[in-house]
Protein backbone atom coordinates (compact mmCIF):
# COMPACT_ATOMS: atom_id res chain seq x y z
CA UNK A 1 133.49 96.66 101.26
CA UNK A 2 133.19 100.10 102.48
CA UNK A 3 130.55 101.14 99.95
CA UNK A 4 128.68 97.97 100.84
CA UNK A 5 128.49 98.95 104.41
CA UNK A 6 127.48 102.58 103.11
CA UNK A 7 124.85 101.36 100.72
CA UNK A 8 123.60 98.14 102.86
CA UNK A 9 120.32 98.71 101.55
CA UNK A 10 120.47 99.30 97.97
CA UNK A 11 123.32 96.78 97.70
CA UNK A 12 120.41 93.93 99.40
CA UNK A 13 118.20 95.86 96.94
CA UNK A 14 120.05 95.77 93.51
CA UNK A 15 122.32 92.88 93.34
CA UNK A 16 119.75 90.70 91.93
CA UNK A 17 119.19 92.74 89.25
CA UNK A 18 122.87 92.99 88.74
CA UNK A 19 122.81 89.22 88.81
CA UNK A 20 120.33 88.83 85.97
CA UNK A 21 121.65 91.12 83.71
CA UNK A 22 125.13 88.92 84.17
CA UNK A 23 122.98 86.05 83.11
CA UNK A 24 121.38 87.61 80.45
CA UNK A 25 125.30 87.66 78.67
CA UNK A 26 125.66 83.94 79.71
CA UNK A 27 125.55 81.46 76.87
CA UNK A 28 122.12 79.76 76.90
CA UNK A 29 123.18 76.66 76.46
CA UNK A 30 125.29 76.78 79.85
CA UNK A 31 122.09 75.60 82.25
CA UNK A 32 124.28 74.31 84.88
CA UNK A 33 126.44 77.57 85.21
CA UNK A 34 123.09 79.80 84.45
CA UNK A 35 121.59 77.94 87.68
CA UNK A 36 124.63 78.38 89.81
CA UNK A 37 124.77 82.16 89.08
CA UNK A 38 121.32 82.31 90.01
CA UNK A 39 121.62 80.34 93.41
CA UNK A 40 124.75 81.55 94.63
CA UNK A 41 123.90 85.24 93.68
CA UNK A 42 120.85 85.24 95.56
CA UNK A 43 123.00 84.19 98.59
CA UNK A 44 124.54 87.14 98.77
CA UNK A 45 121.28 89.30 99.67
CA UNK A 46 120.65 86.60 102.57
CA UNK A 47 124.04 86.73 103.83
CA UNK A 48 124.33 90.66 103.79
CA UNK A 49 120.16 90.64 105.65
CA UNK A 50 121.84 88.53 108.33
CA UNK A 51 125.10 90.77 108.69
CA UNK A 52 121.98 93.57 108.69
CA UNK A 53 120.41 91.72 111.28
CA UNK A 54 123.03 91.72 113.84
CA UNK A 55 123.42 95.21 113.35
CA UNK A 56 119.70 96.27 113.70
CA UNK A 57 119.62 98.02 116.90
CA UNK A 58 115.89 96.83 118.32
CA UNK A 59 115.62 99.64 120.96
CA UNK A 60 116.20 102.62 118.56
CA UNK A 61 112.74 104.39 117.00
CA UNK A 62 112.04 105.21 113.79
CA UNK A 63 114.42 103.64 110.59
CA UNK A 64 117.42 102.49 110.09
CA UNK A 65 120.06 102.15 107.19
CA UNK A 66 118.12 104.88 105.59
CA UNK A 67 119.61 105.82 102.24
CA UNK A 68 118.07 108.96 100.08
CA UNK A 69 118.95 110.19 96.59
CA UNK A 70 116.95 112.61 94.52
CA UNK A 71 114.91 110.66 92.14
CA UNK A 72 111.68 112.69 90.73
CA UNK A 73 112.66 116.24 91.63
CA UNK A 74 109.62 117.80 90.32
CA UNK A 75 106.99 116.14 92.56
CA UNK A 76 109.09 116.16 95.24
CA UNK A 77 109.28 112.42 95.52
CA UNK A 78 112.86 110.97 96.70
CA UNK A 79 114.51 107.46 96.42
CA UNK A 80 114.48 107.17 100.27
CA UNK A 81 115.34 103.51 101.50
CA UNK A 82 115.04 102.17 105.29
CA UNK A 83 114.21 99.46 107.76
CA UNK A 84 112.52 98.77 110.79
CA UNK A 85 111.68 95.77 113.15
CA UNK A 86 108.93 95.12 110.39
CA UNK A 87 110.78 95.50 107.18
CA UNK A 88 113.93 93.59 108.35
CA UNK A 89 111.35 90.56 109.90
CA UNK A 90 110.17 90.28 105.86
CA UNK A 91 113.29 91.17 103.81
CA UNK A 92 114.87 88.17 106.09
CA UNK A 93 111.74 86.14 104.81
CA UNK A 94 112.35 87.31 101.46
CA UNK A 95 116.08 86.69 101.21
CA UNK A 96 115.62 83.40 102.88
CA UNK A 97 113.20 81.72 100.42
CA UNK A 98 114.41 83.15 97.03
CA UNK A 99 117.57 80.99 97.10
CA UNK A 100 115.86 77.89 98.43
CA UNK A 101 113.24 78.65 95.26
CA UNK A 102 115.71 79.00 92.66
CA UNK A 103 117.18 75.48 94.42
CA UNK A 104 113.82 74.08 94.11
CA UNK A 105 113.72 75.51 90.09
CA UNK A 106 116.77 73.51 89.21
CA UNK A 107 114.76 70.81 87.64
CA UNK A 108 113.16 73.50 85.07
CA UNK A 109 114.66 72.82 81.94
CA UNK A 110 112.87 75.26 79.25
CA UNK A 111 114.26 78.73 79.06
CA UNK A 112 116.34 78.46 81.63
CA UNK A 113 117.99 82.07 81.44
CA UNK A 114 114.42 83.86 81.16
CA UNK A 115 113.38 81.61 84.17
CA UNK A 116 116.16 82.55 86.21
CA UNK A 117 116.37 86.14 85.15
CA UNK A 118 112.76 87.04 85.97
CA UNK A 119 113.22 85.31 89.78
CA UNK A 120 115.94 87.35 90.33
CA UNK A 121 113.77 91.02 89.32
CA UNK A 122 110.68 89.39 91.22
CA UNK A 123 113.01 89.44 94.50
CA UNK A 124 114.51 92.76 93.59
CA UNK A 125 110.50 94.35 93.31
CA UNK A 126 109.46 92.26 96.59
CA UNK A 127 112.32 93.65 98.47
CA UNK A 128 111.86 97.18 97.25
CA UNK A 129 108.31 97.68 98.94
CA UNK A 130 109.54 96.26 102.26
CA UNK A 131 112.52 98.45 102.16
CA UNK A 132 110.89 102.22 100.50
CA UNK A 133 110.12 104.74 102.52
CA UNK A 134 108.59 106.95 99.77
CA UNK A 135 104.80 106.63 98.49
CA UNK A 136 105.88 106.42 94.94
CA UNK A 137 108.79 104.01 95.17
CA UNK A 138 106.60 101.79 97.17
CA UNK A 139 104.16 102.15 94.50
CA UNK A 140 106.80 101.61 91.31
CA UNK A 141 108.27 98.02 93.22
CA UNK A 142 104.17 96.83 94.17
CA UNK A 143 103.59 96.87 90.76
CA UNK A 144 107.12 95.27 89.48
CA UNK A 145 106.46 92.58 91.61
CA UNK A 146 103.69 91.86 88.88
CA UNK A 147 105.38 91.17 85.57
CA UNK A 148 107.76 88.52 86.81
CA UNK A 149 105.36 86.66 88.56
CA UNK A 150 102.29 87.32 85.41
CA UNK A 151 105.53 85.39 82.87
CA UNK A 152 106.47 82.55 85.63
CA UNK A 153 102.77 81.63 85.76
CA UNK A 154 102.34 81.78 82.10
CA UNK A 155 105.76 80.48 80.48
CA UNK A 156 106.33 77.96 83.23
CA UNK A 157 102.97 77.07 84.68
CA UNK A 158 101.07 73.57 84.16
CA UNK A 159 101.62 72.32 80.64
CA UNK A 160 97.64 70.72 80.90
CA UNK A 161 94.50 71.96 81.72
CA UNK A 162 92.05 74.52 80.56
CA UNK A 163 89.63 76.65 81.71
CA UNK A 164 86.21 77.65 79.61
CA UNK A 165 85.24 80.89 79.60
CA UNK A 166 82.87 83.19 78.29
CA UNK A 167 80.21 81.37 75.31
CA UNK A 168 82.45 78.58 75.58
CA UNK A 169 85.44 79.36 74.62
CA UNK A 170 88.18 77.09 75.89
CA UNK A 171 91.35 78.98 76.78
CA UNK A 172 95.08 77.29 78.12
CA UNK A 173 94.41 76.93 82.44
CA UNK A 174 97.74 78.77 83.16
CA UNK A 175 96.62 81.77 80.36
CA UNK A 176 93.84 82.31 82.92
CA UNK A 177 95.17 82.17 85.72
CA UNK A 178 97.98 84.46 84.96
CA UNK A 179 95.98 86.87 83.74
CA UNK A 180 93.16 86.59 86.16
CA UNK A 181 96.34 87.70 88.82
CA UNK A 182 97.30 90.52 86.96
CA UNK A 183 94.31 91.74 86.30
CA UNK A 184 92.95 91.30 89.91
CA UNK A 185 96.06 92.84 91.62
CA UNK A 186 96.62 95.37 88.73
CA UNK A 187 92.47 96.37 89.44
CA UNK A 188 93.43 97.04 93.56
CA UNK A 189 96.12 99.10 92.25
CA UNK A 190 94.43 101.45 90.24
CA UNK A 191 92.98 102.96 93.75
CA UNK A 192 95.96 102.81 95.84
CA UNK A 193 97.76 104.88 93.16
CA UNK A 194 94.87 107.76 93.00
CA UNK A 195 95.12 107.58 97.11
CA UNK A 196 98.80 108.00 96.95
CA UNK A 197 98.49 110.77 94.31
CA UNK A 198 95.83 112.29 96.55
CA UNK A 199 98.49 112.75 99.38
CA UNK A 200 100.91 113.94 97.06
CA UNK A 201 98.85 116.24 96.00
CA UNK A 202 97.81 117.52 99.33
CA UNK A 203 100.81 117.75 100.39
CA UNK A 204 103.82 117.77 98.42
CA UNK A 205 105.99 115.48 99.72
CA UNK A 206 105.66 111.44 99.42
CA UNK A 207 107.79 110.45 102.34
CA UNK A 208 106.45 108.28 104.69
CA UNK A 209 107.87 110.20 107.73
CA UNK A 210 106.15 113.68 106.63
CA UNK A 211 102.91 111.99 105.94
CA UNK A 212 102.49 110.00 108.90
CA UNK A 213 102.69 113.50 110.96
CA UNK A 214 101.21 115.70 108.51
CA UNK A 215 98.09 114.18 107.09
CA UNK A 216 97.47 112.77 110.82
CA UNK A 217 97.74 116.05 112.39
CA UNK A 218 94.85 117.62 109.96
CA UNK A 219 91.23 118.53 111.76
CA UNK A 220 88.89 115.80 111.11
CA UNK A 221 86.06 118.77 110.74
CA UNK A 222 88.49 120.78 108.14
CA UNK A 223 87.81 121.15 104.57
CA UNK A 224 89.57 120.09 101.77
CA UNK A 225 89.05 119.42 97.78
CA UNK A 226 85.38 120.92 98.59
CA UNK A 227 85.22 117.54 101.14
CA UNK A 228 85.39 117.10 105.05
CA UNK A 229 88.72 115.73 105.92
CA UNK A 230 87.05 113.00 107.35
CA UNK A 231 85.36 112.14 104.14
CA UNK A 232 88.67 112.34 102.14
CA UNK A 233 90.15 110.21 104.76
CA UNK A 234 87.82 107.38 104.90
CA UNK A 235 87.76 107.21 101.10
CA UNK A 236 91.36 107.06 100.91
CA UNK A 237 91.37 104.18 103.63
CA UNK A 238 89.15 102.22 101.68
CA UNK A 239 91.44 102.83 98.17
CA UNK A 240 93.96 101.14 100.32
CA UNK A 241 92.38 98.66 102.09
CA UNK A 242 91.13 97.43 99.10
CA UNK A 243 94.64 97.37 97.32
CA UNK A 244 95.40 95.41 99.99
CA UNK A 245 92.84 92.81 100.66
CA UNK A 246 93.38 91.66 97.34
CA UNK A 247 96.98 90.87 97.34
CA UNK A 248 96.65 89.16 100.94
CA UNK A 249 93.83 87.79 100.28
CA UNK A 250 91.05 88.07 101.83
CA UNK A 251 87.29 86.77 101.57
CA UNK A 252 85.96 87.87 99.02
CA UNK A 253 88.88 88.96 97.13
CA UNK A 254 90.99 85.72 97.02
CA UNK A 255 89.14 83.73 94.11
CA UNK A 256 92.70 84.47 91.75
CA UNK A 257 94.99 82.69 94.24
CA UNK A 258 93.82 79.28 93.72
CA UNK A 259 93.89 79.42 90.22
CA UNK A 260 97.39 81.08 90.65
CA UNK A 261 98.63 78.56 92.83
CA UNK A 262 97.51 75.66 90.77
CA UNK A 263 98.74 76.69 87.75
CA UNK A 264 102.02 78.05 88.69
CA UNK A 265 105.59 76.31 88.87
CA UNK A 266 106.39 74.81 92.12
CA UNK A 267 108.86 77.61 93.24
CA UNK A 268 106.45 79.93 91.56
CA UNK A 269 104.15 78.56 93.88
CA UNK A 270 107.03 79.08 96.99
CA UNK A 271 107.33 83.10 96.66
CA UNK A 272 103.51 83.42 96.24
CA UNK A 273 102.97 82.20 99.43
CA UNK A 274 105.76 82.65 101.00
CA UNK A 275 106.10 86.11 100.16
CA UNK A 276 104.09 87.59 97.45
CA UNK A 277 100.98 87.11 99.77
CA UNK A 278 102.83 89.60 102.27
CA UNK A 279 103.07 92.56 100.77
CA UNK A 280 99.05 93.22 101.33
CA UNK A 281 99.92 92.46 104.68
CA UNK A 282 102.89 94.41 105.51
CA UNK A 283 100.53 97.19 103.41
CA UNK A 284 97.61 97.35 106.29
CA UNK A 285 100.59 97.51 108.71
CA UNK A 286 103.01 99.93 106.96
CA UNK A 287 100.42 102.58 105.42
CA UNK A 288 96.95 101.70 106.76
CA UNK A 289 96.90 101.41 110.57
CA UNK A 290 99.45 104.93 110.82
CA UNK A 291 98.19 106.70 108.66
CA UNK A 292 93.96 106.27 108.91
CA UNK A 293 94.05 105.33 112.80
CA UNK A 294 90.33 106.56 113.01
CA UNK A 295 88.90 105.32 109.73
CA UNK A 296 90.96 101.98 111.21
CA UNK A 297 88.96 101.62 114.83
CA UNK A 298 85.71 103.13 113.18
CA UNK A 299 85.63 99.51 109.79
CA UNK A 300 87.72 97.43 112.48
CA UNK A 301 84.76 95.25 112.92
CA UNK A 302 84.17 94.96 109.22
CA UNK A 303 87.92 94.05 108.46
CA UNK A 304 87.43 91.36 111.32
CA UNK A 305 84.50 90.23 109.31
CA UNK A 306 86.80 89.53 106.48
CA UNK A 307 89.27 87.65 108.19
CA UNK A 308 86.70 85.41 109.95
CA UNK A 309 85.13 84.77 106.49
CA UNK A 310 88.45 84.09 104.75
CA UNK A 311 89.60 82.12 108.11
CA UNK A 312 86.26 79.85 107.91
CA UNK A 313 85.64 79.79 104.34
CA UNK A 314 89.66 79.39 103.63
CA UNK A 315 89.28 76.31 105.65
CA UNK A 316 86.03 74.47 104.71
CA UNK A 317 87.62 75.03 101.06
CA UNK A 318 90.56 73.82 101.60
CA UNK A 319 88.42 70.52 103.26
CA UNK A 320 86.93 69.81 100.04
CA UNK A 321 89.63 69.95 97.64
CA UNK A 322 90.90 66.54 95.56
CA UNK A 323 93.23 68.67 94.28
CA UNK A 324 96.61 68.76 96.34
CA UNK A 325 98.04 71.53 95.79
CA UNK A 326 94.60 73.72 96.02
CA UNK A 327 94.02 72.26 99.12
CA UNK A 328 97.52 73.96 100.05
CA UNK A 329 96.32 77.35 98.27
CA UNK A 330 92.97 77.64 100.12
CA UNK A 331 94.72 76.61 103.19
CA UNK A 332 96.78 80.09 102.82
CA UNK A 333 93.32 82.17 102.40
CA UNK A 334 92.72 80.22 105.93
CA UNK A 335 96.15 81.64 107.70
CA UNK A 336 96.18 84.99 106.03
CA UNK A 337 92.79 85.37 107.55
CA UNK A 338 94.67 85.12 111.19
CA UNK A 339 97.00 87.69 109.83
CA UNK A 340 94.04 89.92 108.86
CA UNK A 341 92.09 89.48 112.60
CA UNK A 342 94.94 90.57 114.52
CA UNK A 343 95.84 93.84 112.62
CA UNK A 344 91.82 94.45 112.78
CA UNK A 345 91.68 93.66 116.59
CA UNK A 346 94.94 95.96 116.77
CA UNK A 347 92.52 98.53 114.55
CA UNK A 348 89.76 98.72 117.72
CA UNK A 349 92.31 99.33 120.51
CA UNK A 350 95.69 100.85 119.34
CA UNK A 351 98.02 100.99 121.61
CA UNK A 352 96.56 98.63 124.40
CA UNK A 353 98.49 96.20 125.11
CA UNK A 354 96.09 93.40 123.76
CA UNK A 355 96.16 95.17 120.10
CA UNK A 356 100.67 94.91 120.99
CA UNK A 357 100.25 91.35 121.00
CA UNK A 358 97.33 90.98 118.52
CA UNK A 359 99.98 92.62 115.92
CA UNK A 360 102.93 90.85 117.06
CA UNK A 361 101.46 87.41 116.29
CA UNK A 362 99.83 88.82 112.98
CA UNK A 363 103.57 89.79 112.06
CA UNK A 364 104.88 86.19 113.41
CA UNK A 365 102.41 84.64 111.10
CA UNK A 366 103.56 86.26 108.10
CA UNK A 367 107.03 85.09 108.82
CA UNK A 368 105.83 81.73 110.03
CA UNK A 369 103.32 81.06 106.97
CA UNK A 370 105.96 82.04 104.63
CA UNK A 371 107.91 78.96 105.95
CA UNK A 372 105.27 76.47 106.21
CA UNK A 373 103.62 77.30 103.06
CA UNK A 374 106.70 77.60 100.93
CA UNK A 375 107.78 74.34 102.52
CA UNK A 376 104.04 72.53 101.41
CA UNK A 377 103.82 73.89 98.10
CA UNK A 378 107.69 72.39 97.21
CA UNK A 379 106.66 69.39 99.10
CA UNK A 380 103.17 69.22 96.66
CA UNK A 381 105.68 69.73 93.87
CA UNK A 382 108.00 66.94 94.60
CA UNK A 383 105.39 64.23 94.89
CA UNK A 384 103.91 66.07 91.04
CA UNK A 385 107.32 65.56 89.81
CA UNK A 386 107.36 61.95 90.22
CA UNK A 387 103.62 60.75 89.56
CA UNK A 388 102.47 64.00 87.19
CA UNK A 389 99.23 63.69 89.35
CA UNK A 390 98.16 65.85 92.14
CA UNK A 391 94.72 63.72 92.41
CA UNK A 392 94.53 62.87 96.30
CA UNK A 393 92.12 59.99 95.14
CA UNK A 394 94.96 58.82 93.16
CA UNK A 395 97.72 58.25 96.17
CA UNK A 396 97.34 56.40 99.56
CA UNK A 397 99.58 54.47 101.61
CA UNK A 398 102.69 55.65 100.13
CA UNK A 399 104.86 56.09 103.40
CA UNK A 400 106.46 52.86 103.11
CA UNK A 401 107.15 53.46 99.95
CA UNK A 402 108.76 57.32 100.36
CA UNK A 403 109.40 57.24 104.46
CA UNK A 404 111.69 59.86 104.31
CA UNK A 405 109.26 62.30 102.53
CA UNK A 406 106.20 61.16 104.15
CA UNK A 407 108.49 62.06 107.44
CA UNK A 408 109.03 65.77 106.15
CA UNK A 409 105.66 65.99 105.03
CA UNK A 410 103.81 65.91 108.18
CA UNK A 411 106.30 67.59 110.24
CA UNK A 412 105.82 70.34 107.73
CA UNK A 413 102.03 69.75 107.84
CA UNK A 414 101.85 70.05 111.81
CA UNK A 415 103.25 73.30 111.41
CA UNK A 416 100.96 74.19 109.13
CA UNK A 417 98.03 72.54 111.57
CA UNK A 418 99.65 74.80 114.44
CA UNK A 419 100.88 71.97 116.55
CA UNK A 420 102.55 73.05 119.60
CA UNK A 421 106.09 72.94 119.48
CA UNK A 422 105.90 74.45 116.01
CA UNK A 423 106.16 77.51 114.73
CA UNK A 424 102.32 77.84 113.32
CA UNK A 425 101.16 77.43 117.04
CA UNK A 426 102.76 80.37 119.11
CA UNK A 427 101.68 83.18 116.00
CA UNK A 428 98.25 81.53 115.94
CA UNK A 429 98.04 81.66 119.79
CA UNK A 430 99.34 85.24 120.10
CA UNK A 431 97.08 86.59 117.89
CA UNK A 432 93.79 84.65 119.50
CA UNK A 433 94.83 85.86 122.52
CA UNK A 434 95.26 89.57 121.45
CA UNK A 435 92.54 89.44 119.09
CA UNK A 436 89.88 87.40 121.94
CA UNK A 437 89.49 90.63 124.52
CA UNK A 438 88.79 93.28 121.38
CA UNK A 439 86.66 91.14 119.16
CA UNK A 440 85.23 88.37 121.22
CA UNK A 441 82.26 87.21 118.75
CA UNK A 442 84.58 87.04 115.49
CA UNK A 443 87.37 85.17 117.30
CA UNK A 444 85.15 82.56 118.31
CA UNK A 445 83.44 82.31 114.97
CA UNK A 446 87.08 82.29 114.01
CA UNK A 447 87.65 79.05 115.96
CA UNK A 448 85.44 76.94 113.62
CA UNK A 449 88.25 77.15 110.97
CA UNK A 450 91.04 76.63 113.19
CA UNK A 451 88.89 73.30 114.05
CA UNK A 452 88.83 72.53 110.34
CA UNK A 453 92.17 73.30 109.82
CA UNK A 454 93.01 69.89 111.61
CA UNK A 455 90.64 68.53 109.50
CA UNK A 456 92.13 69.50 106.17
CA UNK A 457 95.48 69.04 106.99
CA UNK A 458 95.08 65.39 108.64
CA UNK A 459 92.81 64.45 105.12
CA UNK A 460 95.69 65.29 102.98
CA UNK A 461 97.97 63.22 105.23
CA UNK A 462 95.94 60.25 105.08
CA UNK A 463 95.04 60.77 101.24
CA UNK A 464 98.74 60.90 100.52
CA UNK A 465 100.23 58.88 103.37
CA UNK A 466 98.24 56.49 104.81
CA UNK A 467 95.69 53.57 104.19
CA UNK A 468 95.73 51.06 101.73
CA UNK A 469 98.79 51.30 99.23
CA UNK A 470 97.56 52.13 95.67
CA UNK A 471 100.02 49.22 93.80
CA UNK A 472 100.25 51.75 90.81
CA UNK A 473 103.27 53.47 92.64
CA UNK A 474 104.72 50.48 93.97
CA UNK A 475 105.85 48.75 90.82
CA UNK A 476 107.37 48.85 87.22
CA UNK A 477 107.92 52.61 85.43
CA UNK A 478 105.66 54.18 87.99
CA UNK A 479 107.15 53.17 90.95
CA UNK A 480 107.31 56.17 93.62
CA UNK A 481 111.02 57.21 93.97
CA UNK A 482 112.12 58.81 97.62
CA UNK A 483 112.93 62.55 98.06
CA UNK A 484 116.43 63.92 96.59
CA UNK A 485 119.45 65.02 98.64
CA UNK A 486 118.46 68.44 96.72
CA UNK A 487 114.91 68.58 97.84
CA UNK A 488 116.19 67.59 101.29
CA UNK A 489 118.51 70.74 100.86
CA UNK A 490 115.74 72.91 100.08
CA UNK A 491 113.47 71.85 102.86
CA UNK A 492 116.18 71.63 105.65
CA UNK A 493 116.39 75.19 106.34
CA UNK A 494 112.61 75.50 106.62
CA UNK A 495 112.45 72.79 108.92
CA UNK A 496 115.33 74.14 111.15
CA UNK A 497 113.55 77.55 110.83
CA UNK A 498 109.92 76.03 112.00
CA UNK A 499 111.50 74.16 114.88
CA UNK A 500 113.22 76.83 116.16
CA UNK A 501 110.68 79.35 116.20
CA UNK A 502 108.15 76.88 117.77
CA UNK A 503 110.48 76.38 120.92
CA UNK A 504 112.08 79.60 120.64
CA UNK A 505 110.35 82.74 118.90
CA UNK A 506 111.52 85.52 121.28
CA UNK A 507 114.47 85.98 118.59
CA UNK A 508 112.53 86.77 115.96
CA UNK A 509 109.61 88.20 118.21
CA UNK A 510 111.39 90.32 120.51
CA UNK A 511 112.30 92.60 117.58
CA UNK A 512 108.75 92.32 116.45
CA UNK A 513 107.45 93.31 119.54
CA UNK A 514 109.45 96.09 119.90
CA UNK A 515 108.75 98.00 116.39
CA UNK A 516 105.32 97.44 117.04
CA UNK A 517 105.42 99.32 120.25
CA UNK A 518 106.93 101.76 118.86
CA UNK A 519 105.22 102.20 115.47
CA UNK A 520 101.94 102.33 117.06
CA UNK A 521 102.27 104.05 120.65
């Protein structure tokens, strides 16, 4: 217990690994025990996050837990670990959904032991770039976060559907779309590693600490690699930004998540959203905004350009789907776009207090999206479980049939819509209001797609829910059964979680607030 308490961090970090490599020596014809290992393993992380969180200490600066070991002596690059306000608000989010995923997966019933294995290292490389404090660690878990994802997509994806290509050429749906994310995220990640390597070089050190007051405190009309600092500077931003944008996503980067999101398993589908979708995020706040503060306020305007586009596009998209669970997939292009327009509005004014609360509802709306969207992908997934369609013009009228789920779906869809009362509304709200005094004309443009939002939202209800029952699901083989005690146990957490927040966020947003203050003042 006492090394736990001394290695919080790496022990959060490292025991799924650990986990999956006990797996990997359980017999593979043991499913049941292979799922419990995987369930009750990834409990652990949560319930040593919570015992983190009640030891976080809000009021104090800089990190906390930090844990460093040597790890690449030569380019001075350590294994440095810590949290903040920030990190802890995702690594909850994190911990939280992976067990209710793997909960969600037990109905998976082909390579079970792969399955579970690679859910466990996709936590483990999701958990090491909210927790590293070095440029090069960061870098190493961004891109493990890849592989597990690239095989869940493409093992355990849609078993129909394909997608033609170039001359023709018909290739599997879920080939594509796996590929199409690696190779989209993999291409972003080619120039955040030469802007990291540019730092390193400069300076020789990778720690986030040093490089926040080094390559800050340089003279914008200095001279370096033959270039004004300035010049280095902004094209370094833009390496990142880039990186970035594409794993959020935003307009007109996001044309892989769809295609991801369709074609990958239902809790596959969870972490994407719920997570996955973060890091980009958590990137613009973690490395962007500290360390290019000028190049920041000088593209703010363009990066709220990008968010309006991804909030109005992401929701006239959405609009027009037939497809279920795309309609769910655009619908997160929509509320990443909110996340996007508050860290650009927090770009133009740093430090004012409208650009404080700007950033504290772009960081409640990671948190909060990761619930609601987790919670409407599984929900998209039950209803494909039982009818192997996800064809809105092949449902309607089903609540009498499935009350109970039709229940759970539109409370979890009002969340989604940003119903007050619910979660979605008060991170929506906050960043609006934060967002309205620094960038008046794209907030308003803005507004269209929080209109069609509603729109989307209430279609899919009334596709699904409502109008005249199609007798296909009411009778014989076909007939639509009602959610599971397990699929209630999966979504009853989310829906505590979402309730909560919507009457009470200052729990979660006090501790926000504060590490934004002090990250950015």
């Amino acid at each position: 217990m006492e090394f736990v308490s001394t290695h919080l961090l790496t022990t959060i970090l490292f025991f799924p690994v650990i986990a999956a490599l006990i797996i990997l020596f359980l017999p593979s014809d043991q499913v049941k025990l292979i799922r419990w290992t995987a369930l009750l393993s990834s409990l652990v992380p949560l319930g040593l996050t919570i015992w983190v969180w009640t030891r976080f200490d809000s009021n104090m600066a800089g990190f906390q837990f930090q844990e460093q070991y040597p790890w690449y002596d030569a380019l001075n690059s350590t294994f440095h670990l810590g949290i903040d306000g920030l990190s802890l608000t995702m690594v909850l989010l994190t911990t939280l959904l992976t067990p209710l995923a793997l909960l969600a997966s037990f109905g998976i019933t082909d390579k079970v032991k792969a399955y579970m294995m690679l859910f466990l290292f996709l936590e483990a490389g999701m958990l090491g770039v909210f927790m590293a404090l070095d440029l090069l660690i960061f870098f190493v878990f961004w891109e493990i976060g890849l592989v597990p994802m690239y095989f869940l997509i493409n093992q355990w994806g849609s078993p129909k559907g394909e997608r033609e290509i170039w001359g023709g050429i018909k290739v599997s749906a879920r080939n594509y779309a796996s590929l199409k994310f690696m190779i989209y995220t993999m291409a972003g990640s080619l120039g955040l590693l030469l802007a990291i390597q540019l730092l390193g070089v400069l300076f020789q050190n990778y720690d986030l600490a040093y490089l926040y007051k080094q390559w800050n405190a340089l003279p914008a009309d200095g001279v370096m690699m033959g270039m004004s600092v300035a010049t280095v500077k902004t094209v370094a931003f833009w390496a990142f930004v880039i990186a970035f944008a594409l794993k959020v996503p935003v307009w007109p980067f996001h044309t892989w998540l769809p295609d991801a999101h369709t074609e990958a398993p239902t809790a596959g589908s969870m972490i994407l959203a719920g997570v996955l979708l973060k890091l980009g995020a958590y990137g613009f706040l973690r490395l962007v905004l500290p360390l290019y503060p000028q190049q920041a306020q000088e593209y703010a305007p363009w990066m709220a350009f990008l968010a309006t586009m991804a909030i109005v596009f992401g929701a006239f998209a959405s609009y027009g789907q037939t497809d279920f669970k795309r309609l769910v997939a655009y619908s997160s292009v929509n509320h990443m776009g909110f996340v996007l327009l508050g860290i650009a509005a927090a770009a133009k004014a740093i430090g004012t207090p409208d650009a404080t609360i700007a950033l504290n509802g772009a960081v409640l709306q990671m948190f909060n999206h990761g619930l609601s969207a987790a919670g409407m992908f599984f929900l998209v997934g039950v209803i494909y479980e039982r009818t192997h369609t996800r064809n809105l013009e092949e449902f309607g009228g089903l609540f009498p049939l499935v009350p109970v789920y039709g229940s759970i779906l539109i409370f979890t869809s009002m969340a989604s819509l940003g119903l007050p009362g619910l979660n979605g509304f008060v991170s929506e709200f906050l960043v609006v209001r934060g967002s309205f005094p620094l960038l008046p004309v794209f907030t308003a443009i803005s507004m269209i797609g929080l209109l069609f939002t509603g729109a989307y939202i209430l279609k899919g209800i009334r596709k699904v829910l409502h109008g005249p029952l199609n007798e296909h699901w009411a009778h014989g083989e076909h007939r639509l059964t009602e959610i599971n005690t397990r699929e209630i146990l999966v979504m009853a957490p989310l829906m505590i979680m979402i309730l909560v927040l919507g009457i009470w966020p200052m729990g979660l947003l006090d501790v926000i607030n504060k590490a934004m203050v002090m990250l950015f003042h």
